[in-house]
Protein backbone atom coordinates (compact mmCIF):
# COMPACT_ATOMS: atom_id res chain seq x y z
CA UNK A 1 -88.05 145.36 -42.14
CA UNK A 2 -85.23 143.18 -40.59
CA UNK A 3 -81.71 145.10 -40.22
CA UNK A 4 -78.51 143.67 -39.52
CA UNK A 5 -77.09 144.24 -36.40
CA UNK A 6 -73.14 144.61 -35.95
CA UNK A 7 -71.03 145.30 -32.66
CA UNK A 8 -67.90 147.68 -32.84
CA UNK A 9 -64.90 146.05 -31.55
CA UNK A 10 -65.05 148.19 -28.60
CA UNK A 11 -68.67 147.15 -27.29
CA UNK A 12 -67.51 143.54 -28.29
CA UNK A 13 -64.55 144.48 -25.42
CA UNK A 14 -67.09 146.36 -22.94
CA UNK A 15 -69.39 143.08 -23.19
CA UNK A 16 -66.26 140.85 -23.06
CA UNK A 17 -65.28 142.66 -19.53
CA UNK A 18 -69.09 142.77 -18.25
CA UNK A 19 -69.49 139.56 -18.67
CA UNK A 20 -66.22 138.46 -17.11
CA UNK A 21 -67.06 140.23 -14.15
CA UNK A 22 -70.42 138.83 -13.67
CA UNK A 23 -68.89 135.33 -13.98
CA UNK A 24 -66.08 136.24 -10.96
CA UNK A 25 -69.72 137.29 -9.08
CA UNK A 26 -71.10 133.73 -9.77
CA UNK A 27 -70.46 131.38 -12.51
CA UNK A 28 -73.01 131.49 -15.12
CA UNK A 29 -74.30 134.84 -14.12
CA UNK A 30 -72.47 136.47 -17.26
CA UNK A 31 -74.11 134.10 -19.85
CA UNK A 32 -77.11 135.60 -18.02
CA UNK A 33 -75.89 138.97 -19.24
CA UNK A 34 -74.92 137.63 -22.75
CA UNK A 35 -78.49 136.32 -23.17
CA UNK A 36 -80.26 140.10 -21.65
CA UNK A 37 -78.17 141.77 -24.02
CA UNK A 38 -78.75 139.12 -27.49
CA UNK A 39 -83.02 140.11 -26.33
CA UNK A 40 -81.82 143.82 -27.18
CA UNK A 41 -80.49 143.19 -30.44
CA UNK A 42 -83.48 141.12 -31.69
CA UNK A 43 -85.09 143.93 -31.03
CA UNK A 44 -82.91 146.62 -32.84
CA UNK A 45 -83.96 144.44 -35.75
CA UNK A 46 -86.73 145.13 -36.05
CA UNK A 47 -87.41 148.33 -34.14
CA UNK A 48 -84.36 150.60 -33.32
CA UNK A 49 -86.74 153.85 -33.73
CA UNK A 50 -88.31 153.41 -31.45
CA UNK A 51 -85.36 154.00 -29.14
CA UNK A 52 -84.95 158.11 -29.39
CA UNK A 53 -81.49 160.32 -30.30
CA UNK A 54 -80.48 160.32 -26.60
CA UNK A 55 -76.69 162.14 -26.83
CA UNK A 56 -74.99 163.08 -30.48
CA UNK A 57 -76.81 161.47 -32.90
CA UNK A 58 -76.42 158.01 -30.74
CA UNK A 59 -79.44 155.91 -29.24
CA UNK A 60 -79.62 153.95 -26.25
CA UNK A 61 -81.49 150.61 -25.43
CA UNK A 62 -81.62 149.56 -21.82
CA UNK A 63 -80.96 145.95 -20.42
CA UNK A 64 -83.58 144.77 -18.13
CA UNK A 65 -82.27 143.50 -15.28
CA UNK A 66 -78.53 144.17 -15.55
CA UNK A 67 -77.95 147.96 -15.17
CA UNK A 68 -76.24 147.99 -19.15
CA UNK A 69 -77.11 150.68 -21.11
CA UNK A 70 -75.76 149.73 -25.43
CA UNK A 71 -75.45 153.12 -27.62
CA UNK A 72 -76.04 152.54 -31.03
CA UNK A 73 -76.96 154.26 -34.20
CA UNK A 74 -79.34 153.75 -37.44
CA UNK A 75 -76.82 153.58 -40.31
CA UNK A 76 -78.95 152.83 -43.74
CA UNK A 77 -79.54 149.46 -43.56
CA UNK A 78 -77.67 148.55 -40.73
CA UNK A 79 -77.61 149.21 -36.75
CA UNK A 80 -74.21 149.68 -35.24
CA UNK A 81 -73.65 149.20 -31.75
CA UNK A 82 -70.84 151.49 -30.62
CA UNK A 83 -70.70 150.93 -26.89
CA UNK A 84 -72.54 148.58 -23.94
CA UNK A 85 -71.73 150.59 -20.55
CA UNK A 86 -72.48 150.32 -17.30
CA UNK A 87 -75.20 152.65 -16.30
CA UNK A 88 -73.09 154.24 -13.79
CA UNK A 89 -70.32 155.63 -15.97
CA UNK A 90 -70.17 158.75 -17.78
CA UNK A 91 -71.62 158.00 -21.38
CA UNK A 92 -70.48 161.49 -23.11
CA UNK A 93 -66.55 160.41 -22.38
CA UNK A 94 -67.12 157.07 -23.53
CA UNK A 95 -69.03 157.84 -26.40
CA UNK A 96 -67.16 158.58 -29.63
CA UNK A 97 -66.81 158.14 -33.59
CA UNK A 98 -64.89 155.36 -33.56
């Protein structure tokens, strides 16, 4: 089965930021992200269990390559990405029912 994938306007904003940053780095290094993070969700698709409940109901999928970690959950149909942090930051602040 093939679900939909959506972003939340705030992981649009956290992508948005991580990619501008990557681009100040070197140009073209955050389309590099962009493309990392479009491989994850192609494959929330199709398989977002097999990503375990990691904090509150939320699931994680990790980037490879860029330390990016995008929280999402399994809503019917439908996966929602909530939030795409940095690996470093603390995930149980950020992480909320918005």
């Amino acid at each position: 089965m093939t679900r939909s994938v959506s972003l939340r306007d705030v992981a649009e904003n956290d992508l948005a930021r991580a990619r501008d940053w990557y681009d100040k780095q070197r140009p073209g290094l955050g389309d590099e992200l962009l493309s990392v993070v479009a491989e994850c969700l192609l494959s929330l698709e199709s398989t977002p269990e097999l990503h375990p409940i990691y904090y509150r109901g939320f699931r994680r999928v990790l980037t490879r390559r860029f330390p990016y970690k995008l929280f999402f959950r399994i809503e019917g149909e439908a996966v929602v990405v909530f939030r795409i942090l940095h690996a470093s930051r603390d995930h149980t602040r950020q992480l909320g029912e918005r």
